[in-house]
Protein backbone atom coordinates (compact mmCIF):
# COMPACT_ATOMS: atom_id res chain seq x y z
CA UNK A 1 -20.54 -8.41 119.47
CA UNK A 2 -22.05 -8.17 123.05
CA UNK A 3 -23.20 -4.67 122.18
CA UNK A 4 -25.17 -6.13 119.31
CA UNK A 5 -26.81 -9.01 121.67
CA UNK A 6 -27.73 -6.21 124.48
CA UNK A 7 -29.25 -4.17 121.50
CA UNK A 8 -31.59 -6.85 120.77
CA UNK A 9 -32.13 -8.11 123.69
CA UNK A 10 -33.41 -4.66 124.44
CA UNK A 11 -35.21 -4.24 121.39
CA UNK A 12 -36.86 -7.72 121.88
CA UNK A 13 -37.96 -6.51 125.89
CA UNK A 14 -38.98 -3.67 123.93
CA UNK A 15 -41.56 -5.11 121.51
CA UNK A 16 -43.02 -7.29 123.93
CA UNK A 17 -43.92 -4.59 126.29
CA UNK A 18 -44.87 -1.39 124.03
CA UNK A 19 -47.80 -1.72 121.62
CA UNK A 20 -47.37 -0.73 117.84
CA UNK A 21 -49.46 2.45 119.15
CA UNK A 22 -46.93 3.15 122.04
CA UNK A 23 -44.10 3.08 119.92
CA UNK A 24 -45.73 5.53 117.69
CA UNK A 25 -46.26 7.44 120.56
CA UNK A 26 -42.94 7.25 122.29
CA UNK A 27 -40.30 7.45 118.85
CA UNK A 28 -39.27 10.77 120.17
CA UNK A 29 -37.77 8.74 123.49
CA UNK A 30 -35.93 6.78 121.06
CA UNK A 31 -34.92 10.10 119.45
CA UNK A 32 -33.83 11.98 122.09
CA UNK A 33 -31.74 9.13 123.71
CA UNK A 34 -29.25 9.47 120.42
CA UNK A 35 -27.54 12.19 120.95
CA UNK A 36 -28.35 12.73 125.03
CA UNK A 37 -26.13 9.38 125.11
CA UNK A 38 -23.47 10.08 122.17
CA UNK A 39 -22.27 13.41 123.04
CA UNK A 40 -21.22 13.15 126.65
CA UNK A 41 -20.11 10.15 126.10
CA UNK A 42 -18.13 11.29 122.91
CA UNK A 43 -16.42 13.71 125.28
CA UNK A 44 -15.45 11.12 128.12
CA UNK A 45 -14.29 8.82 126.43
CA UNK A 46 -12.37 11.07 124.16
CA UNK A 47 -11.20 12.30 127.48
CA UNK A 48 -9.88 9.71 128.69
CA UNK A 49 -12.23 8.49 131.35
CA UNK A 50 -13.29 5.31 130.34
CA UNK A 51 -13.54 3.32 127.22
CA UNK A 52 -15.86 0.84 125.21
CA UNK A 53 -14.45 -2.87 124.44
CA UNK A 54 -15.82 -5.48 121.79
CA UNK A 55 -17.18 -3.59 119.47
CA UNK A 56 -16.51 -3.46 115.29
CA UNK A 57 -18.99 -0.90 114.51
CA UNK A 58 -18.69 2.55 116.45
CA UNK A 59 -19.59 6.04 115.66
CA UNK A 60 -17.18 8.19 117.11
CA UNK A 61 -16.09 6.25 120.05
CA UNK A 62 -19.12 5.07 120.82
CA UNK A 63 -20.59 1.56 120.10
CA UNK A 64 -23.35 1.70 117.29
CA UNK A 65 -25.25 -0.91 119.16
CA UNK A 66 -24.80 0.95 122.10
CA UNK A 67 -26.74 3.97 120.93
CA UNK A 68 -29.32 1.57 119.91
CA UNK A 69 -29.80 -0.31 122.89
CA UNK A 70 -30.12 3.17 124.94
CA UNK A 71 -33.10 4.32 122.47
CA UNK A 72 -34.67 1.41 123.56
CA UNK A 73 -34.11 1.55 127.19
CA UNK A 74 -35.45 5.06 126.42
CA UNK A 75 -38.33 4.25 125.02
CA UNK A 76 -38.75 1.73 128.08
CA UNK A 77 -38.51 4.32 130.54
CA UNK A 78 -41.04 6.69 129.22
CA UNK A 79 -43.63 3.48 128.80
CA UNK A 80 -43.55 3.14 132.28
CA UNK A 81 -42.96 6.78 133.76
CA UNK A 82 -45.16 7.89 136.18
CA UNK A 83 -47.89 10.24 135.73
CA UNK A 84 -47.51 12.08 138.49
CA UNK A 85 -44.69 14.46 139.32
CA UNK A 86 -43.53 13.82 142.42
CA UNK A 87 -43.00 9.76 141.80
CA UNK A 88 -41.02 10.49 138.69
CA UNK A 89 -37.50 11.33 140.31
CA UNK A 90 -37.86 8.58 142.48
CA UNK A 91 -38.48 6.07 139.45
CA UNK A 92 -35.59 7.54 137.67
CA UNK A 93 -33.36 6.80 140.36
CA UNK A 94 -34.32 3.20 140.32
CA UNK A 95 -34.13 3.22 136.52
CA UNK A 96 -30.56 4.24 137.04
CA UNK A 97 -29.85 1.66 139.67
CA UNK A 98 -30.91 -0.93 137.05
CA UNK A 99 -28.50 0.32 134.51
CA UNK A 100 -26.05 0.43 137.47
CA UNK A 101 -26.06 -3.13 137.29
CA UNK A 102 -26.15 -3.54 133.87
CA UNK A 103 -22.97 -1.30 133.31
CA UNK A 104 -21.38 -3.29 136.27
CA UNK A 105 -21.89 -6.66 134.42
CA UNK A 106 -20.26 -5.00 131.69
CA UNK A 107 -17.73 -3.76 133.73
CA UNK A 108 -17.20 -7.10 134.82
CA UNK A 109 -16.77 -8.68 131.23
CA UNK A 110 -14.61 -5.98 129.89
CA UNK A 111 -16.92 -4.63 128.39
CA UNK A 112 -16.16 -1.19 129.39
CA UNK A 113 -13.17 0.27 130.85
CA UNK A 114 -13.01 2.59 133.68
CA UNK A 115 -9.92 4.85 133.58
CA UNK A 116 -10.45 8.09 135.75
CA UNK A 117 -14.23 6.88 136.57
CA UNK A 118 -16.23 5.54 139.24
CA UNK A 119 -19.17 4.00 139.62
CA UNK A 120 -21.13 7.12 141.10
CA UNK A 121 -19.75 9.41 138.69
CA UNK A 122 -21.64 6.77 136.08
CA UNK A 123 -24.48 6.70 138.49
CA UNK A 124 -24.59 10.61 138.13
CA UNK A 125 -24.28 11.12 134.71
CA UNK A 126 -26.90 7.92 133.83
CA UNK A 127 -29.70 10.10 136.36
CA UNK A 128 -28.68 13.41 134.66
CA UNK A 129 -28.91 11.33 131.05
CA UNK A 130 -32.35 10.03 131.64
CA UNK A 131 -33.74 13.29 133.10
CA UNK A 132 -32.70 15.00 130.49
CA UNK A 133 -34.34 12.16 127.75
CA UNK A 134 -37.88 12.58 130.28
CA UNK A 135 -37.58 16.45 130.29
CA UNK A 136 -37.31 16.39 126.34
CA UNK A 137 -39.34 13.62 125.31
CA UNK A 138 -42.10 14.99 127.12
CA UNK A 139 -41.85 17.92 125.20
CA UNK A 140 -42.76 15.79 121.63
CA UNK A 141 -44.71 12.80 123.39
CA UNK A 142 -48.21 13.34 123.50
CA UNK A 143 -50.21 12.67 127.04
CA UNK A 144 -49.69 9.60 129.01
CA UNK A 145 -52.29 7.06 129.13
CA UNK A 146 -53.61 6.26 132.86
CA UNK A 147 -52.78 2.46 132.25
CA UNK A 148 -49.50 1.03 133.52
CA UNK A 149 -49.94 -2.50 132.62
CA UNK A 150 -49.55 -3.94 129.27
């Protein structure tokens, strides 16, 4: 059940902050996420290095919800990603930080179970997740617009 909630909770942030247009524009974020998030996690958890708690509807191992919530947080991160080159690494790494402390709230609640896993090898693998989701979104999203405001 607390997947579900953080999906749309997400999802809610999500409509309030990206136009019909925008979400038009950025599907392929939403896209990409999908498997960028279910296939390394399919491995580590299948693995053994950490697992997923609370959840009734999962594909794979993964939480269905889950998936869900990260298109959204996908499609968040590409609203809001800089135009310039040189300020986007820095702005993922501060994206990541925020899903640090998402994943340890979860952590916290059970959520999700670390087994062989720290919190920098999540750190790692969330930075390397959402560069990958920037590198190929950008491929399929068409050009920014200049305004980052609502």
């Amino acid at each position: 059940m607390p997947w579900l909630i953080f999906a749309v909770l997400v999802w809610i942030v999500v409509l309030l902050i990206v136009r019909p247009r925008g979400l038009a524009r950025l599907w392929s974020a939403f896209f990409w996420s999908i498997p960028s998030g279910f296939f390394p996690n399919q491995i580590f958890v299948s693995k053994g290095l950490y697992q997923f708690q609370e959840s009734q509807y999962f594909l794979g191992d993964v939480p269905l919800f889950y998936l869900v919530a990260l298109g959204g947080l996908a499609v968040i991160v590409m609203r809001f990603l800089p135009e310039h080159k040189i300020w986007q690494f820095p702005y993922l790494i501060l994206c990541s930080l925020v899903l640090m402390l998402l994943q340890i709230f979860a952590l916290s609640k059970n959520y999700i179970l670390f087994i062989q896993w720290s919190l920098i090898d999540s750190f790692i693998f969330i930075l390397i997740a959402l560069i990958t989701i920037v590198w190929l979104s950008s491929l399929t999203i068409r050009k920014q617009e200049k305004r980052y405001y609502f």
